[in-house]
Each structure stands twice: as structure tokens, then as C-alpha cells.
N, C-alpha and C. Protein backbone atom coordinates (compact mmCIF):
# COMPACT_ATOMS: atom_id res chain seq x y z
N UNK A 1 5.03 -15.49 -3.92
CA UNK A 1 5.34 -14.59 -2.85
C UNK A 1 6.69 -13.95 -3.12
N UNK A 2 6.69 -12.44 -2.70
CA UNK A 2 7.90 -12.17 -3.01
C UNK A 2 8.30 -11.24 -1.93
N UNK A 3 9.09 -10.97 -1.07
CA UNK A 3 9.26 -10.25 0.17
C UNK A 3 10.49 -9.00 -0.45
N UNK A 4 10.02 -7.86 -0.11
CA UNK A 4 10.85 -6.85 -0.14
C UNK A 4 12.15 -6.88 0.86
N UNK A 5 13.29 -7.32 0.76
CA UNK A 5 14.92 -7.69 1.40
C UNK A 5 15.58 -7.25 0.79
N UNK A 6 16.19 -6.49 0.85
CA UNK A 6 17.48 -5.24 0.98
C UNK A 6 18.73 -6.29 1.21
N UNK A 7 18.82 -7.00 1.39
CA UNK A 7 19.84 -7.98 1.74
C UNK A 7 19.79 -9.49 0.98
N UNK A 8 19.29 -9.73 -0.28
CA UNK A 8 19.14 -10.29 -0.91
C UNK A 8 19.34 -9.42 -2.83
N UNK A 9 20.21 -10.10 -3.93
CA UNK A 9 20.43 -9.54 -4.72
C UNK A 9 18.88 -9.29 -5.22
N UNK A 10 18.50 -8.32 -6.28
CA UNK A 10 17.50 -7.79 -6.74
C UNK A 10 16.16 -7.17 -5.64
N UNK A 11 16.59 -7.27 -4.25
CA UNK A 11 15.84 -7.15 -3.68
C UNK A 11 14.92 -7.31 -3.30
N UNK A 12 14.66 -8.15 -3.94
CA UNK A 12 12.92 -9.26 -3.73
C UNK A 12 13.94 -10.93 -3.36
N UNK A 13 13.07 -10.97 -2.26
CA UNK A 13 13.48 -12.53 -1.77
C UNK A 13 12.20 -13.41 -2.45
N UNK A 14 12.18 -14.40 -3.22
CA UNK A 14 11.21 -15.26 -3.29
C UNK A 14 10.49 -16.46 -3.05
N UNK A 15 11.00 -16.57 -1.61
CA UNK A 15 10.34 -17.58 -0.93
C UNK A 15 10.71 -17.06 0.75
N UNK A 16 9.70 -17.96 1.23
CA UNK A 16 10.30 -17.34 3.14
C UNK A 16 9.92 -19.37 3.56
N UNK A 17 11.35 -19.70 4.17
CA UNK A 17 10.75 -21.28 4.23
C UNK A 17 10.26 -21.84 5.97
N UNK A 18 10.40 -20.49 6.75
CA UNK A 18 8.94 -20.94 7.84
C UNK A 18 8.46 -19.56 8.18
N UNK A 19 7.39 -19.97 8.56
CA UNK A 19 7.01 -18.53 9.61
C UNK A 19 5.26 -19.52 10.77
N UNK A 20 5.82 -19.11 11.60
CA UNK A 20 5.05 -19.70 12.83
C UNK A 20 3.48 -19.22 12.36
N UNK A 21 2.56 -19.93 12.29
CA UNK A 21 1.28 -19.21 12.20
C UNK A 21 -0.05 -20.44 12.71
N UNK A 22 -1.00 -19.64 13.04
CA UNK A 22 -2.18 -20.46 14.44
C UNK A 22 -2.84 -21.49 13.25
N UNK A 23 -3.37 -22.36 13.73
CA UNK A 23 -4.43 -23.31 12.73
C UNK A 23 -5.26 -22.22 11.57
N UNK A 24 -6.39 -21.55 12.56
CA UNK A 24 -7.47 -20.13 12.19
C UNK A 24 -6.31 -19.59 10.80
N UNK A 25 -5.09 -18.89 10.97
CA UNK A 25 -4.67 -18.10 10.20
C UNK A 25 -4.39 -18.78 8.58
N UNK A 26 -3.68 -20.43 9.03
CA UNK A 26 -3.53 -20.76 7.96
C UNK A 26 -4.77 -21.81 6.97
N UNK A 27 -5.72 -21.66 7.90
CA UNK A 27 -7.50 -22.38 7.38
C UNK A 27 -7.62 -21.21 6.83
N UNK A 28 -7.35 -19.64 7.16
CA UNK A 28 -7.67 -18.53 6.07
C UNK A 28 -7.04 -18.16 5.24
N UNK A 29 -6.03 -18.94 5.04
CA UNK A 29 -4.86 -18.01 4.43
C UNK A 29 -5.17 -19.46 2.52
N UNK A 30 -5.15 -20.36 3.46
CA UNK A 30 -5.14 -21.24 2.15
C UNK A 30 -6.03 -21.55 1.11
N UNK A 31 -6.14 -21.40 0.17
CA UNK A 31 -7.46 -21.22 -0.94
C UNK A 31 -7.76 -22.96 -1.23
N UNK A 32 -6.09 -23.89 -1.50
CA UNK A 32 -6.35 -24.93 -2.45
C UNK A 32 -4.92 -25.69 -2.63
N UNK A 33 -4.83 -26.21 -2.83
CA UNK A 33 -3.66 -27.10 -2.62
C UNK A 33 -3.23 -27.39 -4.13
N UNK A 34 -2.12 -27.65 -4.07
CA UNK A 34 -1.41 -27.48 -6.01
C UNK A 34 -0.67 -29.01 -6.13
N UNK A 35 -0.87 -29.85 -5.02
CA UNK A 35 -0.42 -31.37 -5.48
C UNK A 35 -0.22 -31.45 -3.68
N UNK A 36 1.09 -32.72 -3.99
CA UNK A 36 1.78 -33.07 -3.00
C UNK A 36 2.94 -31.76 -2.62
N UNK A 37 2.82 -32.28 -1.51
CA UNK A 37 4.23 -31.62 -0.62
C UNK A 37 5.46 -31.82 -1.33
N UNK A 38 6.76 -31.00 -1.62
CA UNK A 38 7.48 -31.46 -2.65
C UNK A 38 8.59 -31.61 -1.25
N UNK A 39 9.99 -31.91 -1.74
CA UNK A 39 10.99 -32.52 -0.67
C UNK A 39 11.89 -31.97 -0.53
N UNK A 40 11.17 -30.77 -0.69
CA UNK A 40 12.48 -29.66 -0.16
C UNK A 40 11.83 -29.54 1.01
N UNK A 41 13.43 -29.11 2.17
CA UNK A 41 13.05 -29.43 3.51
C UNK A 41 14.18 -28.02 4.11
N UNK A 42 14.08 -27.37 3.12
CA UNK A 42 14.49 -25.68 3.47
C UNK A 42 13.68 -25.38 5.15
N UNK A 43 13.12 -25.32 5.14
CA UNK A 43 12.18 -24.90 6.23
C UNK A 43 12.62 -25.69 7.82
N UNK A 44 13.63 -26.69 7.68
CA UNK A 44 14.19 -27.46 9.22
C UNK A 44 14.83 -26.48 9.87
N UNK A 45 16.00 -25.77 8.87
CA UNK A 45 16.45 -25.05 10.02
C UNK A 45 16.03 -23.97 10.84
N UNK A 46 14.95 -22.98 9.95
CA UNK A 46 14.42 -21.98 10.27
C UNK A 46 13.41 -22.17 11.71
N UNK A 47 13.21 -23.87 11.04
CA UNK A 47 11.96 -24.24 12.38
C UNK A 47 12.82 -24.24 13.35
N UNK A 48 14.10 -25.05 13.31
CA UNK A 48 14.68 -25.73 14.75
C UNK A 48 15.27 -24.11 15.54
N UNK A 49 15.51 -23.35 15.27
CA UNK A 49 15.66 -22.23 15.31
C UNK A 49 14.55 -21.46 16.13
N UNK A 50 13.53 -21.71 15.70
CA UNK A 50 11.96 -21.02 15.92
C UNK A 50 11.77 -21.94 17.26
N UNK A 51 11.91 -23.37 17.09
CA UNK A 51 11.35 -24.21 18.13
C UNK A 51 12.24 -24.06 19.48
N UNK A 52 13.45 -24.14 18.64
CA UNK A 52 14.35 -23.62 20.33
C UNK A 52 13.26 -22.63 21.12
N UNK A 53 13.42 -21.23 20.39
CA UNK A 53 13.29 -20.01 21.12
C UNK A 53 11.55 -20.90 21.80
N UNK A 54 10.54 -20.90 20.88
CA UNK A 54 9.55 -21.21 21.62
C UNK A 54 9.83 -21.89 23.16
N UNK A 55 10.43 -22.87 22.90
CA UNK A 55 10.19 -24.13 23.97
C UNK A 55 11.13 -23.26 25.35
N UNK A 56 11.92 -22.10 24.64
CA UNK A 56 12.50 -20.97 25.72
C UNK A 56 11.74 -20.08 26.49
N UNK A 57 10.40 -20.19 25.71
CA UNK A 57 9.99 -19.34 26.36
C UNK A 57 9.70 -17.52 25.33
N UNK A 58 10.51 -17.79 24.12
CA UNK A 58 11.45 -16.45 23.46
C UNK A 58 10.51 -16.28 22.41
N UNK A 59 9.52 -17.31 22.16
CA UNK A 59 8.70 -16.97 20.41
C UNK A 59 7.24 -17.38 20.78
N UNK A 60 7.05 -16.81 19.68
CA UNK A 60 5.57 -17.25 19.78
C UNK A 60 5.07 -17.94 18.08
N UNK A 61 3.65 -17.60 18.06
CA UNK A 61 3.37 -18.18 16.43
C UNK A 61 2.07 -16.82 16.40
N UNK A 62 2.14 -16.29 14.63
CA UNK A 62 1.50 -15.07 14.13
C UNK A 62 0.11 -15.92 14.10
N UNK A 63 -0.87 -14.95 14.65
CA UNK A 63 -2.40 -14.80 14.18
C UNK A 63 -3.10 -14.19 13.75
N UNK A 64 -2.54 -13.12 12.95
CA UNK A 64 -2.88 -12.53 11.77
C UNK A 64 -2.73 -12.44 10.35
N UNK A 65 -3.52 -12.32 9.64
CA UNK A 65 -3.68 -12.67 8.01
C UNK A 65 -2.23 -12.81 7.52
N UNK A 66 -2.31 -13.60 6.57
CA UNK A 66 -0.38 -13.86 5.64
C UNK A 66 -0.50 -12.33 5.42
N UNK A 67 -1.27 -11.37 4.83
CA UNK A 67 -0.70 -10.26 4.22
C UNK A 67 0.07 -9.23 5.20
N UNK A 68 -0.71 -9.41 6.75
CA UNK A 68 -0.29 -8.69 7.70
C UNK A 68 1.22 -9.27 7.99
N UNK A 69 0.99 -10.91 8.31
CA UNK A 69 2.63 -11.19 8.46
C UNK A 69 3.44 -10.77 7.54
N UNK A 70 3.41 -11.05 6.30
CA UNK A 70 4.22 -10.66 5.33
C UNK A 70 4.92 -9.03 5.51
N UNK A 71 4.13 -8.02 5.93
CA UNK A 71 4.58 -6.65 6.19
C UNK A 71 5.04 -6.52 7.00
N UNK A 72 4.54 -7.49 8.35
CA UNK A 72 5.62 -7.05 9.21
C UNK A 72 6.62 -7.91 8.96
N UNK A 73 7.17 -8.69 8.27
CA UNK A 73 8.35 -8.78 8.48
C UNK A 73 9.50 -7.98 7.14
N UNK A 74 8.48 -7.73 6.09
CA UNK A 74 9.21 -6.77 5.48
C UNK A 74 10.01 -5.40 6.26
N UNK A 75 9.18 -5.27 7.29
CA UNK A 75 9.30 -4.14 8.31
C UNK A 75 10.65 -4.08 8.89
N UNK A 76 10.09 -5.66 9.33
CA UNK A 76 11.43 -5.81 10.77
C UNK A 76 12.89 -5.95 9.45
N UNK A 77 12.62 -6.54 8.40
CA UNK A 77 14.11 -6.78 7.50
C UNK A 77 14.62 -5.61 6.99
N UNK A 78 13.36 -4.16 6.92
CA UNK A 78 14.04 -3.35 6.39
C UNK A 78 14.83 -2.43 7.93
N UNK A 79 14.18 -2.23 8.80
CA UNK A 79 14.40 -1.84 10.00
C UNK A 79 15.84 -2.34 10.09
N UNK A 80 16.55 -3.59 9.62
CA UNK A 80 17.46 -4.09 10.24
C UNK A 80 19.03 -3.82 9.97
N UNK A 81 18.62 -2.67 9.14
CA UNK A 81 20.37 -2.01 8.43
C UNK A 81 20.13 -2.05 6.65
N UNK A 82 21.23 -1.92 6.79
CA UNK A 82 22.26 -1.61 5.26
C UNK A 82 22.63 -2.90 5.14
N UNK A 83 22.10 -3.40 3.59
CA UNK A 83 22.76 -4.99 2.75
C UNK A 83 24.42 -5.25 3.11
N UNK A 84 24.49 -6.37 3.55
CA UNK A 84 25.80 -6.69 3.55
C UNK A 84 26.94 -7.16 2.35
């Protein structure tokens, strides 16, 4: 995966370590599994972050295809200014 970010050097980010998504999306999204879970645990803060806002009331979780999520958030990162 490689996400188009303007705010990352070369401009391709290559990994995204959460994004909220329904059971349905990720039973379609997944072809096959490539081993075990490895132990990187990149993905806590992004969640605890995500889980705040939910349990606020403030988030939700995507139910549409990875390719659709993936664009929109290329969207919202390019939408969001000039690289710092």
C-alpha cells in the first residue's frame, strides 16, 4: 500500500497503521493471510485516538471497499495544506 501524502518525504507514505473499518468491509477486503501478526504495535496510538473520539460520540468506522477508503483519505490529506 502506498498513500499519496504531500507531507511525508517522497510523497508516498507506505503504510497507514489504523483505519476503522465494519467486519463486511474487511471479510472483502482480505484475500489471505501471509503468517502471524508481527509485533509492531504502530497502530495503539492511532486507535486510542480513534477510540476516544468514537466512545465521544466524534467517529465512526468506514464501510466501504479499502480502495474507496484509501481515496478518501488521500483526499482529506491532500485537502489539508502545504507539507510542513
Amino acid at each position: 500500500m502506498k498513500l499519496r501524502n504531500h507531507r511525508v518525504p517522497g510523497g508516498l507514505q507506505p503504510a497507514m497503521n489504523h483505519a476503522a473499518v465494519s467486519r463486511a468491509t474487511l471479510d472483502a477486503s482480505l484475500l489471505t493471510t501471509d503468517g502471524p501478526a508481527d509485533a509492531d504495535e504502530g497502530w495503539r496510538d492511532g486507535y486510542a485516538v480513534w477510540r476516544q473520539a468514537y466512545d465521544n460520540g466524534d467517529a465512526g468506522i468506514f464501510d466501504l471497499p479499502v480502495p474507496e477508503i484509501l481515496g478518501y483519505i488521500e483526499m482529506v490529506v491532500a485537502a489539508s495544506g502545504e507539507a510542513r
